[in-house]
N, C-alpha and C. Protein backbone atom coordinates (compact mmCIF):
# COMPACT_ATOMS: atom_id res chain seq x y z
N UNK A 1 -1.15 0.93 11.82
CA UNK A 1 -0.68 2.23 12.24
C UNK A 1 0.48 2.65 11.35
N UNK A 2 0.46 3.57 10.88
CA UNK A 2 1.68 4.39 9.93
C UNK A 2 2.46 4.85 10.93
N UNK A 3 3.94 4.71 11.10
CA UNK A 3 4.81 5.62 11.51
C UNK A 3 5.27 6.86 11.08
N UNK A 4 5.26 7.96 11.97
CA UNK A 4 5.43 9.50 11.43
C UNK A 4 7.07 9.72 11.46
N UNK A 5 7.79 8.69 12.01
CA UNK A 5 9.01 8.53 12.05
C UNK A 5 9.51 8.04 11.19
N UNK A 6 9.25 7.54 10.20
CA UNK A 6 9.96 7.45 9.09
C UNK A 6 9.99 8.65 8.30
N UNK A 7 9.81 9.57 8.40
CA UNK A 7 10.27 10.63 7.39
C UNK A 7 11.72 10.86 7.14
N UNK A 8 11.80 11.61 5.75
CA UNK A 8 13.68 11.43 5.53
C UNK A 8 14.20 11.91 6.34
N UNK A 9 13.76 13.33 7.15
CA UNK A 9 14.96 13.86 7.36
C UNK A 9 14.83 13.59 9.33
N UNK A 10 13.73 12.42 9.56
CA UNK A 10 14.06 11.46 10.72
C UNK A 10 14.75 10.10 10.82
N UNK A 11 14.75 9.88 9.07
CA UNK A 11 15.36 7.82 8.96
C UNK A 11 16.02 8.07 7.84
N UNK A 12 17.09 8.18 8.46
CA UNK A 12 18.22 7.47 7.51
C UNK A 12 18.57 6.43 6.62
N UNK A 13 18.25 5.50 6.99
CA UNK A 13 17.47 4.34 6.73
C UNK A 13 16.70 3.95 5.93
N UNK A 14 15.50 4.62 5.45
CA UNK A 14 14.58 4.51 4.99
C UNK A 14 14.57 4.16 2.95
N UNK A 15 15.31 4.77 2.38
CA UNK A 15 15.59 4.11 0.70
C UNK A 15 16.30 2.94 1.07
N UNK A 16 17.27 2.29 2.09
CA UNK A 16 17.76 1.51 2.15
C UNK A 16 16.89 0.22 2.67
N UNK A 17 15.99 0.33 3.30
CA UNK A 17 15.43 -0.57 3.74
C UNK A 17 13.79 -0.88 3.28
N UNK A 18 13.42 -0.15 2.46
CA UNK A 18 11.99 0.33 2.14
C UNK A 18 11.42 -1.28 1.38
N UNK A 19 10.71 -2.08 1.58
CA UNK A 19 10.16 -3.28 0.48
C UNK A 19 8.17 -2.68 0.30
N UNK A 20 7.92 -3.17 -0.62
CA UNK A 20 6.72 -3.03 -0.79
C UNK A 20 6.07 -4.37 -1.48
N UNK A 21 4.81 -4.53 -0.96
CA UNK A 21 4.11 -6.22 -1.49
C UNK A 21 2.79 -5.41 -1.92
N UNK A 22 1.92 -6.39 -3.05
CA UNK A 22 0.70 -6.07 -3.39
C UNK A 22 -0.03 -7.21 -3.84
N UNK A 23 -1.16 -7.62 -2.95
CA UNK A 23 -1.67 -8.58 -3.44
C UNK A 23 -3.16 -7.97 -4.18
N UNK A 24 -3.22 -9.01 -5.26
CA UNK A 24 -4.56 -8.77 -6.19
C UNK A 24 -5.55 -10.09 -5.78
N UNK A 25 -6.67 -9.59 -5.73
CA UNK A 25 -7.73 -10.69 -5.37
C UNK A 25 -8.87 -10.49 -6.00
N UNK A 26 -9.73 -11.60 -6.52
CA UNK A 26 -10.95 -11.96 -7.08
C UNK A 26 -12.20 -12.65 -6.43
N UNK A 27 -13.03 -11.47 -6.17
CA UNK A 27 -14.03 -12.50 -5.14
C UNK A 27 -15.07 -12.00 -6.33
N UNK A 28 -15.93 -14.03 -6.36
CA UNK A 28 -17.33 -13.77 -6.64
C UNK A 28 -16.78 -13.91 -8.41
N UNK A 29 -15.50 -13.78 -9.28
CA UNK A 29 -14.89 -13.47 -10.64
C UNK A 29 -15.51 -12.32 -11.16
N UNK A 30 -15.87 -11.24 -10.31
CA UNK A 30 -15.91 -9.97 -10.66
C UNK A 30 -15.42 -8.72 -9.99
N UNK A 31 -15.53 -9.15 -8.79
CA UNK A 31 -14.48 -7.95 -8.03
C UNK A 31 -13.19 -7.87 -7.39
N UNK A 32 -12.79 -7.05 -7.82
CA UNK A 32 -11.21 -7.02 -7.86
C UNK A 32 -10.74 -6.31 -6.72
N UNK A 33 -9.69 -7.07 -6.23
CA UNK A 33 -9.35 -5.76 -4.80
C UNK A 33 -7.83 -5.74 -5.07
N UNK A 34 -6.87 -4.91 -4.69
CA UNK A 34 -5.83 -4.85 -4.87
C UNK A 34 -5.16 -4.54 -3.85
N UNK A 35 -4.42 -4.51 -2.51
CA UNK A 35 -3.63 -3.85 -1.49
C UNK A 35 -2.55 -3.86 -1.70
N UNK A 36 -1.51 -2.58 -1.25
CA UNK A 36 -0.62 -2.13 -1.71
C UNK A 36 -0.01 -1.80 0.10
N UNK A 37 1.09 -2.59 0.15
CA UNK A 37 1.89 -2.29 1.68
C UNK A 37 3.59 -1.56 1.14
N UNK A 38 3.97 -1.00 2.16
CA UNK A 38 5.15 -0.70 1.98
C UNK A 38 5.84 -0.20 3.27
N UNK A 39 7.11 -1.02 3.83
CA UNK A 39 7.35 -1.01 4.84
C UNK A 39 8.91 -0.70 4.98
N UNK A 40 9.63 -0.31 5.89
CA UNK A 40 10.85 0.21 6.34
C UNK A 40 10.87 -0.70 7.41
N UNK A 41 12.22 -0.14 8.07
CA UNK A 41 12.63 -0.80 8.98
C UNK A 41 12.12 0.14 10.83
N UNK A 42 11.72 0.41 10.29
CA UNK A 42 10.52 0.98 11.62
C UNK A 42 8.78 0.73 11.14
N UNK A 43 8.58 0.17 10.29
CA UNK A 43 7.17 0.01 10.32
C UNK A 43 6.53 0.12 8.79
N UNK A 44 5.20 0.41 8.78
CA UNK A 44 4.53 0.98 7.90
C UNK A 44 4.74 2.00 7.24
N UNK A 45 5.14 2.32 5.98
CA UNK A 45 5.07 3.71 5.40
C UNK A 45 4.12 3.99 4.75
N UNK A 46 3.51 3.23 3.85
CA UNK A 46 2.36 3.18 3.12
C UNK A 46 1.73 2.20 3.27
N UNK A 47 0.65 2.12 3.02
CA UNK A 47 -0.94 1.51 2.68
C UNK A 47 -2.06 1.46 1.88
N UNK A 48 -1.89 0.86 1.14
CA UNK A 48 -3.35 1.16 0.06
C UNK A 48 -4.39 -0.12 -0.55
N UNK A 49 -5.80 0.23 -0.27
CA UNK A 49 -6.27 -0.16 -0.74
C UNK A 49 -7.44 -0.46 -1.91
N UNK A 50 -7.76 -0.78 -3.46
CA UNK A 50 -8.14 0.02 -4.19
C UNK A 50 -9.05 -1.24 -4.62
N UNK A 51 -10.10 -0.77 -5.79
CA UNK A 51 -11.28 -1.85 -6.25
C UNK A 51 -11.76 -1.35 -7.55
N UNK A 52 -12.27 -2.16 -8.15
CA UNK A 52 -12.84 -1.99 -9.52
C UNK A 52 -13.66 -3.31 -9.73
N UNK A 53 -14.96 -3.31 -10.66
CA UNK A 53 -16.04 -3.94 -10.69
C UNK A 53 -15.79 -4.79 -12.10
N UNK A 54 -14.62 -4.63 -12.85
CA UNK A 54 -14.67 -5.35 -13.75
C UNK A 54 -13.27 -5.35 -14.21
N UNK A 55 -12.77 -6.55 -15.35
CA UNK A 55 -11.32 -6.78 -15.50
C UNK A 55 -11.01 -5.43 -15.80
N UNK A 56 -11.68 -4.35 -17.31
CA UNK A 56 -10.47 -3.57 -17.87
C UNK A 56 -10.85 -2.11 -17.20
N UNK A 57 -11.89 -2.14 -16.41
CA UNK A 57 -11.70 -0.87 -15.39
C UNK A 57 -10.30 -0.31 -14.44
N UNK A 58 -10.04 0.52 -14.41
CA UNK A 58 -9.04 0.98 -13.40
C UNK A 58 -9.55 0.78 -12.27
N UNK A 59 -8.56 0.99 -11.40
CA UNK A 59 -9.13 0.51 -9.73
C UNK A 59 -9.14 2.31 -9.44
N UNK A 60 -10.10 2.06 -8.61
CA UNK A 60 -10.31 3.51 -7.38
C UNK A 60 -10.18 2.88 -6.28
N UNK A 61 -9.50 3.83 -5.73
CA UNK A 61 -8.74 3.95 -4.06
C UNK A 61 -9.94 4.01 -3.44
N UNK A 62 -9.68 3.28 -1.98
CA UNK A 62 -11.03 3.10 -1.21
C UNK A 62 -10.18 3.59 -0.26
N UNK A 63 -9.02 3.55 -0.09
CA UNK A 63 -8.36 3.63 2.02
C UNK A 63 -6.85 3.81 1.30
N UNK A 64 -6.25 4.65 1.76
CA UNK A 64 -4.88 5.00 1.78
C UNK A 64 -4.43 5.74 2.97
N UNK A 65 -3.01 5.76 3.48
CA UNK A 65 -2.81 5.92 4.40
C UNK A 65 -1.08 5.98 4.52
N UNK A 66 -0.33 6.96 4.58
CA UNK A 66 1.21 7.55 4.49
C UNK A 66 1.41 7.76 5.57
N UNK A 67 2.50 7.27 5.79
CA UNK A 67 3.51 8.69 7.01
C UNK A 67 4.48 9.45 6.81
C-alpha cells in the first residue's frame, strides 16, 4: 500500500527520512527483474517493478506505484 500522506506539503519529514533499496535478480540466466522500493518514515513512497529478456536490453516497467 502507498501512503497518500507522505506528500511534501503533508510530511515534513519526508527528504529527511526517505531510503530507497533495489534488488536485481536472474532467473533461468536470462531474465532479469529489477525492484525498486523507497520508503519514509510513514511507509511506502515508491515502488517499482521492471524486466528485460536479455543482459544489454533496458528494462520496461511492468508495476509502479507512488504516493
Amino acid at each position: 500500500m502507498v501512503h497518500a500522506n507522505n506528500l511534501k506539503r503533508n510530511c515534513g519529514k519526508e527528504d529527511s527520512t526517505r531510503q530507497s533499496f533495489e534488488l536485481e535478480v536472474l532467473l533461468d540466466g536470462k531474465y532479469f527483474y529489477l525492484y525498486h522500493l523507497e520508503i519514509d518514515f510513514i511507509g511506502i513512497v515508491r515502488e517499482e517493478l521492471s524486466y528485460k529478456g536479455q543482459y544489454l536490453q533496458e528494462y520496461q516497467q511492468v508495476m509502479s506505484a507512488a504516493g
